[in-house]
C-alpha atoms as a PDB file:
ATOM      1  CA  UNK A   1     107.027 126.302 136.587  1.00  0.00           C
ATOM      2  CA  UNK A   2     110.440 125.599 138.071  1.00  0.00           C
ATOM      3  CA  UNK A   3     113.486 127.383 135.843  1.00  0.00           C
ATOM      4  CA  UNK A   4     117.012 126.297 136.019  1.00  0.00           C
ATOM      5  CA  UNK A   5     119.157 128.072 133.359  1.00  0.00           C
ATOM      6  CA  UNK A   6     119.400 127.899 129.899  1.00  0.00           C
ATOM      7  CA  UNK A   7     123.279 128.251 129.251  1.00  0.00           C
ATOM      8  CA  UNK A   8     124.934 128.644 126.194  1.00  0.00           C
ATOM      9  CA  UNK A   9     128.694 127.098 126.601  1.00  0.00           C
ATOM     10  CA  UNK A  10     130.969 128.687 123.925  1.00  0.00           C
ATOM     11  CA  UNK A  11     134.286 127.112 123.151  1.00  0.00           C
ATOM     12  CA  UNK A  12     136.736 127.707 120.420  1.00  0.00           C
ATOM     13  CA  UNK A  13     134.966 125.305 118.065  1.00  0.00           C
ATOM     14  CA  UNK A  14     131.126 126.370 118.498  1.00  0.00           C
ATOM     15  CA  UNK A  15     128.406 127.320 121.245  1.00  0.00           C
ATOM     16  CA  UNK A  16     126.063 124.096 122.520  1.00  0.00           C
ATOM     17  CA  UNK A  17     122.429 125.296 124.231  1.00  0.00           C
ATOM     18  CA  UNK A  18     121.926 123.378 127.757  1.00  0.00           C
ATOM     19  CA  UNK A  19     118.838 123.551 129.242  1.00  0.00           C
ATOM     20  CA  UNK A  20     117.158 124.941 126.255  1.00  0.00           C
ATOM     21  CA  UNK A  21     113.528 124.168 127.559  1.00  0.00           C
ATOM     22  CA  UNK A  22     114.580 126.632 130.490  1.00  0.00           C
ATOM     23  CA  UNK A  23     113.693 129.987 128.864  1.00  0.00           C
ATOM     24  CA  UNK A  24     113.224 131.501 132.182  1.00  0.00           C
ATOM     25  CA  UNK A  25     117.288 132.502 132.569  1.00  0.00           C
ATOM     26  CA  UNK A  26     120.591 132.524 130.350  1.00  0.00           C
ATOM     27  CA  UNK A  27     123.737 132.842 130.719  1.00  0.00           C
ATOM     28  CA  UNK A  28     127.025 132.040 128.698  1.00  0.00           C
ATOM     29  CA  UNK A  29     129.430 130.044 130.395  1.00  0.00           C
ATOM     30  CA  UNK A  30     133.046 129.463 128.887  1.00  0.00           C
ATOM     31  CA  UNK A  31     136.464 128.813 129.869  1.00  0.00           C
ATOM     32  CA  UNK A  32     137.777 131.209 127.441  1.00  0.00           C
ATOM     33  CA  UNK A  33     139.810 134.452 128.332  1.00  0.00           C
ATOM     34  CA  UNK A  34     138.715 137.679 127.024  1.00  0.00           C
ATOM     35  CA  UNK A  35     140.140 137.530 123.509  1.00  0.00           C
ATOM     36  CA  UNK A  36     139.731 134.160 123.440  1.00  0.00           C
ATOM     37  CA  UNK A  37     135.422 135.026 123.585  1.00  0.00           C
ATOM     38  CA  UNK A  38     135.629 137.794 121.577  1.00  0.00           C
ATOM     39  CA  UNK A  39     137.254 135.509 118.766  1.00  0.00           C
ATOM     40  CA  UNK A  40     135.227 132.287 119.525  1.00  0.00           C
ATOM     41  CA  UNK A  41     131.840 135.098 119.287  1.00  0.00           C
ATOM     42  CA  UNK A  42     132.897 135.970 115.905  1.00  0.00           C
ATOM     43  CA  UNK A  43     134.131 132.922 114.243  1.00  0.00           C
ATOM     44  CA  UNK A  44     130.752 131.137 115.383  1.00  0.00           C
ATOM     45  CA  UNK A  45     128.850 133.928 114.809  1.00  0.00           C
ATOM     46  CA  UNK A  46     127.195 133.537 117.817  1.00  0.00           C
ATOM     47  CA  UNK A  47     127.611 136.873 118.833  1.00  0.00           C
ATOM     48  CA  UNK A  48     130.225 139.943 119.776  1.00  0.00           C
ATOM     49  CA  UNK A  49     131.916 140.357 122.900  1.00  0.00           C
ATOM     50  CA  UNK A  50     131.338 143.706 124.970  1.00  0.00           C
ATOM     51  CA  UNK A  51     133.805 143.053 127.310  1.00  0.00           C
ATOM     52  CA  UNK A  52     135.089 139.928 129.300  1.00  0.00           C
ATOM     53  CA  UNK A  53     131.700 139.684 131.714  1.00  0.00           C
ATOM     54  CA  UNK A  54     129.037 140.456 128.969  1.00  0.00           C
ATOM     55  CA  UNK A  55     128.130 139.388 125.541  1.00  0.00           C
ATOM     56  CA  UNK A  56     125.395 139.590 122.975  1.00  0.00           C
ATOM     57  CA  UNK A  57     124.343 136.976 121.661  1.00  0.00           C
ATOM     58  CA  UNK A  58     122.470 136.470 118.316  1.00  0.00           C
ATOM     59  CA  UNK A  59     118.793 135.742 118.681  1.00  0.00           C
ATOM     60  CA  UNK A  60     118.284 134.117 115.204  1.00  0.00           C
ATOM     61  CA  UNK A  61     121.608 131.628 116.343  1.00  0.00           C
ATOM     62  CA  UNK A  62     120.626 131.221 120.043  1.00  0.00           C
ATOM     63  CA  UNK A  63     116.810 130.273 118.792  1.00  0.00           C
ATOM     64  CA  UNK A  64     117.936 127.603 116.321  1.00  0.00           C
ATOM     65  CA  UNK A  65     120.182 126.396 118.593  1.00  0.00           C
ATOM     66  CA  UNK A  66     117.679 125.895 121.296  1.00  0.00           C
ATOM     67  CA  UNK A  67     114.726 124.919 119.269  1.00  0.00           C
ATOM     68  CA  UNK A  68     116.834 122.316 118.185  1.00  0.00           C
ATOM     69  CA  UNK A  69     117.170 119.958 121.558  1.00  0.00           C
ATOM     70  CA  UNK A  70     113.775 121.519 123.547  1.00  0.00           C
ATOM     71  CA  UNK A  71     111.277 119.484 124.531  1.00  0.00           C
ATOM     72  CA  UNK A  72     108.579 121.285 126.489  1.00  0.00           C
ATOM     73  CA  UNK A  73     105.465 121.604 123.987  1.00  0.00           C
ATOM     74  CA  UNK A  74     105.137 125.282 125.302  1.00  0.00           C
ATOM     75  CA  UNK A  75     108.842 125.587 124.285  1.00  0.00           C
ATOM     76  CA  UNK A  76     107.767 128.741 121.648  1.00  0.00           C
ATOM     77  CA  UNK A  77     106.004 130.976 124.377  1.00  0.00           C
ATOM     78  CA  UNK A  78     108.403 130.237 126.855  1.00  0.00           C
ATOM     79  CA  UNK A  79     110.749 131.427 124.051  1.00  0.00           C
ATOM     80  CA  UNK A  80     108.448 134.852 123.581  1.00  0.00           C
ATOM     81  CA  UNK A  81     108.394 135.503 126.943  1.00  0.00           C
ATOM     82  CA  UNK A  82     111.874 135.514 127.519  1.00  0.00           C
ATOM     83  CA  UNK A  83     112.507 137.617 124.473  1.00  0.00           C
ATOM     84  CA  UNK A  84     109.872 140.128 125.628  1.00  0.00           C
ATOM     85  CA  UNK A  85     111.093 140.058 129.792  1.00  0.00           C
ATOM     86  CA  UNK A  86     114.503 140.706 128.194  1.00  0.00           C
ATOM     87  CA  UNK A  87     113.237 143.854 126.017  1.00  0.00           C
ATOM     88  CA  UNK A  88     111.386 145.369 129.380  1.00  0.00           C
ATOM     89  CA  UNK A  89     114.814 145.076 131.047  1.00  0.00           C
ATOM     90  CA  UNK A  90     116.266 146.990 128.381  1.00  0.00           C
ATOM     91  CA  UNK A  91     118.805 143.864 127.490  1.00  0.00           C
ATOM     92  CA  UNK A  92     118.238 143.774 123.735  1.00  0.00           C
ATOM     93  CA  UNK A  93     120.097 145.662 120.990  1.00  0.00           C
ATOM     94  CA  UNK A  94     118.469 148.397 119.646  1.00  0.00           C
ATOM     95  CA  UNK A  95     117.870 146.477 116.374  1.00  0.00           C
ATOM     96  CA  UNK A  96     116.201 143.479 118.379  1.00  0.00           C
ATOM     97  CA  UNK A  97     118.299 140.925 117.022  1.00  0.00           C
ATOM     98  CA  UNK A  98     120.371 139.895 120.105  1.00  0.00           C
ATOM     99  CA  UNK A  99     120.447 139.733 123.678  1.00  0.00           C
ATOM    100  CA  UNK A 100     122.798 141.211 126.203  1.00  0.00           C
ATOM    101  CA  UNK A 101     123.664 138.098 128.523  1.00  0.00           C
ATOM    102  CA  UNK A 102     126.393 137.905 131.158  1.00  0.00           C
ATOM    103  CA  UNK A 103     129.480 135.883 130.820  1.00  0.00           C
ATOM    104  CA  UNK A 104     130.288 132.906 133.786  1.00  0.00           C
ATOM    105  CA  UNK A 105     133.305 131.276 133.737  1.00  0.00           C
ATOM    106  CA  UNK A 106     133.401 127.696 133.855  1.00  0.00           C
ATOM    107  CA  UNK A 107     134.347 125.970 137.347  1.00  0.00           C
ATOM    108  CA  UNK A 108     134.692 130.190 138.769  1.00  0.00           C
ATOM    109  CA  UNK A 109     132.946 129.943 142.388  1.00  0.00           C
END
């Protein structure tokens, strides 16, 4: 199975799920300054800022959001998987219900 990434891209109006049938790596990508993030995270309810390279993001939100434009048929286990690699790397909240996900600017090198 060849992964590319699954990216969230955040703007001030909403978060869109690329790639969602790529459950293999994630990332959030934005163009968004700091405070700009933390206030698009919020409003969306998408998720919270920790600082300017790292978010959480909400697990019920990012799921819907990806379910919704998947296609592989194996699209839930994938889904599991990446839910369960991310607990054994200690990248979910201690409440399970989001996921600790670094922050890429868009166009940065």
């Amino acid at each position: 199975m060849q992964y590319r990434w699954m990216i969230v891209r955040l703007d001030e109006d909403g978060a869109v799920v690329l790639d969602a049938d790529d459950c293999g790596r994630l990332h959030l990508e934005t163009d968004l300054d700091e405070h700009g993030l933390h206030t698009a995270l919020k409003i969306t309810a998408t998720g919270a800022a920790i600082d300017g390279d790292t978010a959480w993001l909400d697990l019920g939100v990012l799921r819907t959001r990806a379910r919704l434009v998947a296609t592989e048929p194996d699209w839930d286990q994938r889904w599991a998987a990446m839910v369960d690699h991310a607990e054994a790397k200690g990248w979910l909240s201690d409440d399970g219900h989001a996921v600790q996900v670094h922050v890429e600017r868009a166009g940065a090198p």
